[in-house]
PDB file of N, CA and C in Angstrom:
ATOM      1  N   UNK A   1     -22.685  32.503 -49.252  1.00  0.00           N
ATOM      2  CA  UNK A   1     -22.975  31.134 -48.859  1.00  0.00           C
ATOM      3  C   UNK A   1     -21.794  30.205 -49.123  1.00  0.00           C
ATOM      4  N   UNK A   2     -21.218  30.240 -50.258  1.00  0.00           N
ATOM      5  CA  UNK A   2     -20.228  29.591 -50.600  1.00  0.00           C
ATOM      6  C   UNK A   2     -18.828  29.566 -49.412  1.00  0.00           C
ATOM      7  N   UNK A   3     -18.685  30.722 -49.218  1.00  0.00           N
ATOM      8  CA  UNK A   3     -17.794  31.048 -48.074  1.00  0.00           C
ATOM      9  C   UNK A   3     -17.924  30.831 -46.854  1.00  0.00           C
ATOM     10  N   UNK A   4     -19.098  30.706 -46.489  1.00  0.00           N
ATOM     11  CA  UNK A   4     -19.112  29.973 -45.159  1.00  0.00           C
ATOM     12  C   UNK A   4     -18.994  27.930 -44.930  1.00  0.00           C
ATOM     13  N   UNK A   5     -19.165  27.589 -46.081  1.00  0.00           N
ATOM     14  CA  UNK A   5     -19.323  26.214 -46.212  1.00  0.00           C
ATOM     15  C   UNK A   5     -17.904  26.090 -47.020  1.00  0.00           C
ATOM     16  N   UNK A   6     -17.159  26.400 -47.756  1.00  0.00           N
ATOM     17  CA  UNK A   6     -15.731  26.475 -47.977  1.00  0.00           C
ATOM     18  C   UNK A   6     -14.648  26.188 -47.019  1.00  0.00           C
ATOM     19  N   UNK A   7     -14.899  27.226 -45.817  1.00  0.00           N
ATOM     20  CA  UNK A   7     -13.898  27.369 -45.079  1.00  0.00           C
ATOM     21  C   UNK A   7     -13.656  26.261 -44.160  1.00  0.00           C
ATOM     22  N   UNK A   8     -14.770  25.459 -43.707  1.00  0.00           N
ATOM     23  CA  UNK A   8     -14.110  24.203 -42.418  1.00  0.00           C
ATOM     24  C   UNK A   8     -13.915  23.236 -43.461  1.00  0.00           C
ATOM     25  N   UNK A   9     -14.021  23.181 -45.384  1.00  0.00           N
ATOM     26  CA  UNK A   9     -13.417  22.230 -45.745  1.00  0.00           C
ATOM     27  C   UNK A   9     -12.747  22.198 -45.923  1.00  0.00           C
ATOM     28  N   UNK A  10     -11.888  23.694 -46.462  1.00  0.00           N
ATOM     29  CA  UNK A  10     -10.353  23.887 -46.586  1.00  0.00           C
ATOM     30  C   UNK A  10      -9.920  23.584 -45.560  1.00  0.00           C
ATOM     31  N   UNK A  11     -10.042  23.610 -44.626  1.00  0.00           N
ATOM     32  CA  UNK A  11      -9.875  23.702 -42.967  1.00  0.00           C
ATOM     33  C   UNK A  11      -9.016  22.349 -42.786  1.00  0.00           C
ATOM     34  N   UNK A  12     -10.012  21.317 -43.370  1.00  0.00           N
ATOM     35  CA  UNK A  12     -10.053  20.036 -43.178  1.00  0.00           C
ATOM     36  C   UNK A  12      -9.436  18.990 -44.327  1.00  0.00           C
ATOM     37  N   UNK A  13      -9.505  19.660 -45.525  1.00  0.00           N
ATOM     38  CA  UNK A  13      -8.176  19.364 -46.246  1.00  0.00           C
ATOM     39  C   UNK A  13      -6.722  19.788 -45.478  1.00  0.00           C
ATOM     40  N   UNK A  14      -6.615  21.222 -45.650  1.00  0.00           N
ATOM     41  CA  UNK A  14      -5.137  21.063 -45.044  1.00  0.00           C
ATOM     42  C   UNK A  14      -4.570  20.524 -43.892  1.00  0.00           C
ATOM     43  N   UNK A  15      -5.263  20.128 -42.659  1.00  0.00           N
ATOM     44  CA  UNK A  15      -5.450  19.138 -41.722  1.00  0.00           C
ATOM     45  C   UNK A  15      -5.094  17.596 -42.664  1.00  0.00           C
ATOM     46  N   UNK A  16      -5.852  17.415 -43.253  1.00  0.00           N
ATOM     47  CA  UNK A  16      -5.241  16.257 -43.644  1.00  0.00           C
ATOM     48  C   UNK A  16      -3.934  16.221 -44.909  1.00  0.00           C
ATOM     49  N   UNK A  17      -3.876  17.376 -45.163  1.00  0.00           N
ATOM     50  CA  UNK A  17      -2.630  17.135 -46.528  1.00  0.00           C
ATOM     51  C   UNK A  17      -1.410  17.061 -44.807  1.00  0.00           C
ATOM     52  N   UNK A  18      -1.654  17.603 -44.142  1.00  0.00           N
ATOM     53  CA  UNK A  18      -0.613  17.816 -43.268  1.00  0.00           C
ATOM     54  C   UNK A  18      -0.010  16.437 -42.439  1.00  0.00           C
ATOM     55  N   UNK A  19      -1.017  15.699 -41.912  1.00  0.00           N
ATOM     56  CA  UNK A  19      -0.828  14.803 -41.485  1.00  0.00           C
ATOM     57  C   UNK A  19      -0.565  13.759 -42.358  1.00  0.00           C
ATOM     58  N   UNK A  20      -0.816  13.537 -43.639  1.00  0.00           N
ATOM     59  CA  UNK A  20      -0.309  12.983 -44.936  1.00  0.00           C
ATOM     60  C   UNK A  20       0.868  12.689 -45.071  1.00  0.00           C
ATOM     61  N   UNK A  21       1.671  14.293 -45.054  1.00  0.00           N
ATOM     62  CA  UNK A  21       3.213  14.806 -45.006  1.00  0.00           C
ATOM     63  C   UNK A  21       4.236  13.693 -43.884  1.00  0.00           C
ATOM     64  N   UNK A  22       3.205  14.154 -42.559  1.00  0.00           N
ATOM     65  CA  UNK A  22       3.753  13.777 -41.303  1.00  0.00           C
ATOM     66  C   UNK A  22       3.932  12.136 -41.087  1.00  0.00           C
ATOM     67  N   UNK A  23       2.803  11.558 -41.617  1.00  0.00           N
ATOM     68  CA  UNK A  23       2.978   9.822 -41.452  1.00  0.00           C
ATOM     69  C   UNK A  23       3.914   9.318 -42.488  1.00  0.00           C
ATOM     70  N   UNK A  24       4.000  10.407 -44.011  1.00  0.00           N
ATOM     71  CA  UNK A  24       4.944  10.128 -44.763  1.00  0.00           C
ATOM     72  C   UNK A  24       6.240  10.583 -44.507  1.00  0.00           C
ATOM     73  N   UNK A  25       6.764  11.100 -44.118  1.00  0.00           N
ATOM     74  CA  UNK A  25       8.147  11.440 -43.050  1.00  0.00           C
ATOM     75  C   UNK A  25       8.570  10.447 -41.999  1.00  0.00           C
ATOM     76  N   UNK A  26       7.475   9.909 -41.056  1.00  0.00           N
ATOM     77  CA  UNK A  26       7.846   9.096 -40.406  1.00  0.00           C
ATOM     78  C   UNK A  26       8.066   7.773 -40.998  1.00  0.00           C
ATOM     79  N   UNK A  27       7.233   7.658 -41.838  1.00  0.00           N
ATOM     80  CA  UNK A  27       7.153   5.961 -42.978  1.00  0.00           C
ATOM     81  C   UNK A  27       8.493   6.369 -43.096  1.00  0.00           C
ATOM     82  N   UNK A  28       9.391   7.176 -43.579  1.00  0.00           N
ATOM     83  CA  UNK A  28      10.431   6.811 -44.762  1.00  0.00           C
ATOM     84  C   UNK A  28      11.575   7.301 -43.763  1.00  0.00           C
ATOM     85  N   UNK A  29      11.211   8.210 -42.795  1.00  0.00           N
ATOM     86  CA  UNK A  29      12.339   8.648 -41.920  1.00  0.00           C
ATOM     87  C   UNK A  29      12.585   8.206 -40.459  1.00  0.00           C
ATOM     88  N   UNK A  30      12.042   6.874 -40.064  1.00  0.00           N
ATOM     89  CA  UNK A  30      11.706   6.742 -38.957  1.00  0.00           C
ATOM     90  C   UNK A  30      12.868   6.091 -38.336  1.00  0.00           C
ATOM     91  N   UNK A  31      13.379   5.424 -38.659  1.00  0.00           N
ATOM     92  CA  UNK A  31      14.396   4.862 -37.895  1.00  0.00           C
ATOM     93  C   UNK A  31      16.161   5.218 -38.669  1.00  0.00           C
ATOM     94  N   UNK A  32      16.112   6.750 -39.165  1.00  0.00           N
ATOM     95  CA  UNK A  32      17.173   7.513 -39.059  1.00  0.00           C
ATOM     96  C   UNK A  32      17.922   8.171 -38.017  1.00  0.00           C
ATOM     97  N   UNK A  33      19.080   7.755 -37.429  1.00  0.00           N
ATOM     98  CA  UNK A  33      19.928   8.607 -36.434  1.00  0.00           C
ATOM     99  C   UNK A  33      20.403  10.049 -37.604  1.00  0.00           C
ATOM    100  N   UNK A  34      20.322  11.371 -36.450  1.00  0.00           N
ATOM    101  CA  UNK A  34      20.705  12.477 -37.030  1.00  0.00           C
ATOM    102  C   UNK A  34      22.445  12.819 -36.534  1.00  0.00           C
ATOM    103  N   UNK A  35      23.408  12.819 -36.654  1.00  0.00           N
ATOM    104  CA  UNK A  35      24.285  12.830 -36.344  1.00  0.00           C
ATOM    105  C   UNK A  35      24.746  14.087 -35.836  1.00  0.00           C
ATOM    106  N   UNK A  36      24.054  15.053 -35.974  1.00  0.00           N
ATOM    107  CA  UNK A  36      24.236  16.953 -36.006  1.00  0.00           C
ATOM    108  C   UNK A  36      23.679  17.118 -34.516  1.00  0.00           C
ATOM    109  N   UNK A  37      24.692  17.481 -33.476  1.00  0.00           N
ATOM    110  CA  UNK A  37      24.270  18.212 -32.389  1.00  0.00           C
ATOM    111  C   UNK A  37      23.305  18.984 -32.249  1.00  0.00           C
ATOM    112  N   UNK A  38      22.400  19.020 -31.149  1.00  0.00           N
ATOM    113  CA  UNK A  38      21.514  19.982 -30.849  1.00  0.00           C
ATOM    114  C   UNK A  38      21.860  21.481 -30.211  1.00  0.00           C
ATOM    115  N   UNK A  39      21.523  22.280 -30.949  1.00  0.00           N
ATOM    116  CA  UNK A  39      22.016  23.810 -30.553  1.00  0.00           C
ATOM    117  C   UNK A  39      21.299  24.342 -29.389  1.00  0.00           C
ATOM    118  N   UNK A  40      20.317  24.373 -29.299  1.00  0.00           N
ATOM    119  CA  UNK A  40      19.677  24.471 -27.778  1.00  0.00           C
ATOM    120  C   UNK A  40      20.108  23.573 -26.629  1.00  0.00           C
TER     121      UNK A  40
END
């Protein structure tokens, strides 16, 4: 039982630790020029 009700919350934590990461990257990195050519 535990394991079926576990899994879409882990699910849904790391969904949000992720997007956490992502708005905090853009907050602090957003209006950085990268100076390093693109290899593709």
């Amino acid at each position: 039982c535990v394991g079926i009700r576990a899994t879409p919350i882990a699910e849904a934590m790391v969904a949000l630790v992720l997007m956490d990461h992502a708005l905090r990257h853009r907050a602090q990195n957003g209006d950085v020029v990268c100076e390093t050519p693109k290899i593709c």
